[in-house]
C-alpha atoms as a PDB file:
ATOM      1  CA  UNK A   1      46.521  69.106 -52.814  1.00  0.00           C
ATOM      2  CA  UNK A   2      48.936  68.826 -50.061  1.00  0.00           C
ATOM      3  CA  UNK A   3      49.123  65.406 -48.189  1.00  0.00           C
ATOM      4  CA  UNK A   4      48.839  67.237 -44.588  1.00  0.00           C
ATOM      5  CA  UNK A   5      45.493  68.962 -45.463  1.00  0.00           C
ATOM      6  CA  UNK A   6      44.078  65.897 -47.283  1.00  0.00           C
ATOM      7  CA  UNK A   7      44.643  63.942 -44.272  1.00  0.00           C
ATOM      8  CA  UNK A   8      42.399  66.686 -41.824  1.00  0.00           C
ATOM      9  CA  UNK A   9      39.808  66.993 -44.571  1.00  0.00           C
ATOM     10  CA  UNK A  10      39.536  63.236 -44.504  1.00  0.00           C
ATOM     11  CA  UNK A  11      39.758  63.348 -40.493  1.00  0.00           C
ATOM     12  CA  UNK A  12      37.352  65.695 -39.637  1.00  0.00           C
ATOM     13  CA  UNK A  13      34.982  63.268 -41.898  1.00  0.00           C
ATOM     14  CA  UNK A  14      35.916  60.606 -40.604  1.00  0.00           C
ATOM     15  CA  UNK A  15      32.467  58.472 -40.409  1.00  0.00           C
ATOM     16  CA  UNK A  16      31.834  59.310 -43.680  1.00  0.00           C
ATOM     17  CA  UNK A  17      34.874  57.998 -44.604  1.00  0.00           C
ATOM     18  CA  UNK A  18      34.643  54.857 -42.969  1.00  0.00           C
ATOM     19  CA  UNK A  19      30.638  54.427 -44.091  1.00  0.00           C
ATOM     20  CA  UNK A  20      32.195  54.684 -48.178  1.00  0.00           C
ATOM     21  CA  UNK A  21      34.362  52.422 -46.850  1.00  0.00           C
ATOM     22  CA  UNK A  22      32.025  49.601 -45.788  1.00  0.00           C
ATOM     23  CA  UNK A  23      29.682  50.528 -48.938  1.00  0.00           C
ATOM     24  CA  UNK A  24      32.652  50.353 -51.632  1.00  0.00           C
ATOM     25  CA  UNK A  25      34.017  46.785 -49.094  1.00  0.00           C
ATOM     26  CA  UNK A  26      30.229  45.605 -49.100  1.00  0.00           C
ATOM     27  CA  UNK A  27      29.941  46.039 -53.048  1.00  0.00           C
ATOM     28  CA  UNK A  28      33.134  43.793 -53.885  1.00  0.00           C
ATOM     29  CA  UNK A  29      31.432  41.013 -51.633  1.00  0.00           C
ATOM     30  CA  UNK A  30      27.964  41.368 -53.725  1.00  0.00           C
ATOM     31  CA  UNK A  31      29.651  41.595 -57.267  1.00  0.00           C
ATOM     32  CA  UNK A  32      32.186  38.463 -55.629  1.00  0.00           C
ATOM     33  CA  UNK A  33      28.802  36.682 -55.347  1.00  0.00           C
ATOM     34  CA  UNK A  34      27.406  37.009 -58.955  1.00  0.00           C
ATOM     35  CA  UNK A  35      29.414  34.460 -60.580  1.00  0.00           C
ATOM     36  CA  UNK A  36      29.188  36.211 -64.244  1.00  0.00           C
ATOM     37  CA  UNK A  37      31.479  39.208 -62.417  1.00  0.00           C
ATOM     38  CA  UNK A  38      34.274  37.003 -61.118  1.00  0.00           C
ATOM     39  CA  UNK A  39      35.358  33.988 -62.910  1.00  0.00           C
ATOM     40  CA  UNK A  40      36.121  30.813 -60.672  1.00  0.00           C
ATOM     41  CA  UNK A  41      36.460  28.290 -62.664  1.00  0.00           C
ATOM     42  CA  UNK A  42      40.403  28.035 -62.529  1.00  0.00           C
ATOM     43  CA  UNK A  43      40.170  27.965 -58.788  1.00  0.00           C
ATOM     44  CA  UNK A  44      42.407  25.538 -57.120  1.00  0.00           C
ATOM     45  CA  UNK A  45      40.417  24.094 -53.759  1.00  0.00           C
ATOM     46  CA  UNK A  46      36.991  24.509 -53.186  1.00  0.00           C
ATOM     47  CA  UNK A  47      36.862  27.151 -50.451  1.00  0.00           C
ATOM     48  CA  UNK A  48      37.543  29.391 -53.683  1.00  0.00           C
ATOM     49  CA  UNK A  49      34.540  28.712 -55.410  1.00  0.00           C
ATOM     50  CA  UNK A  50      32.909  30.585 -51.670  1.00  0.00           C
ATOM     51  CA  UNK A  51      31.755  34.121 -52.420  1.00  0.00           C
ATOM     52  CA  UNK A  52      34.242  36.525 -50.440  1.00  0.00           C
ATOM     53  CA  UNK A  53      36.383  34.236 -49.387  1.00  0.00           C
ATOM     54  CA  UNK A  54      39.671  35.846 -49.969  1.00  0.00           C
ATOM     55  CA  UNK A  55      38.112  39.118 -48.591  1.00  0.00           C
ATOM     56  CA  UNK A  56      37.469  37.206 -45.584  1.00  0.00           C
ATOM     57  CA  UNK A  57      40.864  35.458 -45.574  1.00  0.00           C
ATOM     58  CA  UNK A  58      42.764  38.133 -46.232  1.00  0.00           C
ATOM     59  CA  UNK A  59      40.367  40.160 -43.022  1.00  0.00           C
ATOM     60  CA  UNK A  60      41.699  36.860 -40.816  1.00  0.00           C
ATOM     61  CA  UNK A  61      44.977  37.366 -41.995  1.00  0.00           C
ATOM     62  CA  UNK A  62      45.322  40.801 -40.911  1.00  0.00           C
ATOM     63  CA  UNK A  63      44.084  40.386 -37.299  1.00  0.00           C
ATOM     64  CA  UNK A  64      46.165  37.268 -37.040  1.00  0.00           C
ATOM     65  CA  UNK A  65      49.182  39.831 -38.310  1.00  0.00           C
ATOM     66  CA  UNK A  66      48.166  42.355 -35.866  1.00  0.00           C
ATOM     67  CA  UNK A  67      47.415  40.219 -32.605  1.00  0.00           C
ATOM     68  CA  UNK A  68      51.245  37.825 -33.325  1.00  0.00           C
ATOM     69  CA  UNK A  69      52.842  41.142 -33.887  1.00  0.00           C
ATOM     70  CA  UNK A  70      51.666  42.560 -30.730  1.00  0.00           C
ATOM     71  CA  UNK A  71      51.967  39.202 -28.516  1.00  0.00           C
ATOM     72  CA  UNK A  72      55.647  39.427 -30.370  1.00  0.00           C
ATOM     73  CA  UNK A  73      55.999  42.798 -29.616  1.00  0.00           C
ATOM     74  CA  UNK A  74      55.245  42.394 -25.816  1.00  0.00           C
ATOM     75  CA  UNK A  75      57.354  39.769 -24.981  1.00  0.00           C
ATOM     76  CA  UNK A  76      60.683  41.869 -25.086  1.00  0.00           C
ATOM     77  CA  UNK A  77      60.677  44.123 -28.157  1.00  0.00           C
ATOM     78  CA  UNK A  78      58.783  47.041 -27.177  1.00  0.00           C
ATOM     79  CA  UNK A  79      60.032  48.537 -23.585  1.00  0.00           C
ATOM     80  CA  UNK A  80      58.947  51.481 -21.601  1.00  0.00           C
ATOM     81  CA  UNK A  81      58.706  54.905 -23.123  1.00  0.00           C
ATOM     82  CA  UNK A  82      61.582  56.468 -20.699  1.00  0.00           C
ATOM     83  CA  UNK A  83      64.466  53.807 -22.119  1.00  0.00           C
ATOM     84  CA  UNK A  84      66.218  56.609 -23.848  1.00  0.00           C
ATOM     85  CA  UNK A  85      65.824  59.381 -20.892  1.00  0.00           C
ATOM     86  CA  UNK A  86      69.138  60.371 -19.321  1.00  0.00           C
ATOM     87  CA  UNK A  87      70.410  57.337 -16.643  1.00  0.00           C
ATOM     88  CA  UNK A  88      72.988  57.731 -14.342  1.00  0.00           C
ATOM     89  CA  UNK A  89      76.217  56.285 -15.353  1.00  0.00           C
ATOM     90  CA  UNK A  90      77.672  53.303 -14.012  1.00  0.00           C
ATOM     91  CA  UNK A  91      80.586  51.969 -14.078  1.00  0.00           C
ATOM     92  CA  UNK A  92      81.408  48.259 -15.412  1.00  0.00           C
ATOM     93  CA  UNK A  93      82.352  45.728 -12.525  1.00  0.00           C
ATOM     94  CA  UNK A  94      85.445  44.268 -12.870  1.00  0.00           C
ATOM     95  CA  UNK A  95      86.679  46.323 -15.501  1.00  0.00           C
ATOM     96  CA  UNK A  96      88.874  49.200 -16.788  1.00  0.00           C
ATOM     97  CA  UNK A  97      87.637  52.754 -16.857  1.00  0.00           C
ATOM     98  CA  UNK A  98      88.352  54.820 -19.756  1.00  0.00           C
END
């Protein structure tokens, strides 16, 4: 199947998508619960004997990602979307011209 048309069929179902989402997300937090379907005894500090909590660190993680990289991002990375449009040129001050 081509990677363009798999992406609309998945668009145009998109809440269906997102609802096997949360189901299959939901499950792994349930089985992560029954302690005969995860083993934890090798765990190294006791927050990883919790049931989902690398889901749940690993959820934190990724907003703490996403909200540094766009505090990052706004304080001189990204600039306005007409950078790149054509500017008038001007000449350096003090300088030779070519």
């Amino acid at each position: 199947m081509n990677l363009i048309k798999l992406i609309e069929f998945l668009r145009h179902r998109q809440k269906t998508v997102i609802w096997i989402a949360g189901a299959v997300l939901a499950l792994v937090v349930v089985l992560d619960a029954i302690p005969a379907m995860v083993d934890k005894e090798h765990a190294h500090t006791p927050p990883e004997h919790w049931p989902a909590f690398w889901a749940g660190f690993g959820f934190v993680a990724c907003v703490v990602i996403i909200l540094v990289s766009k505090w990052f991002g706004h304080l001189g990375i990204m600039t306005r979307e007409d950078y790149y449009e054509d500017k008038p040129s001007v000449a350096p001050k003090g300088g030779h011209h070519d």
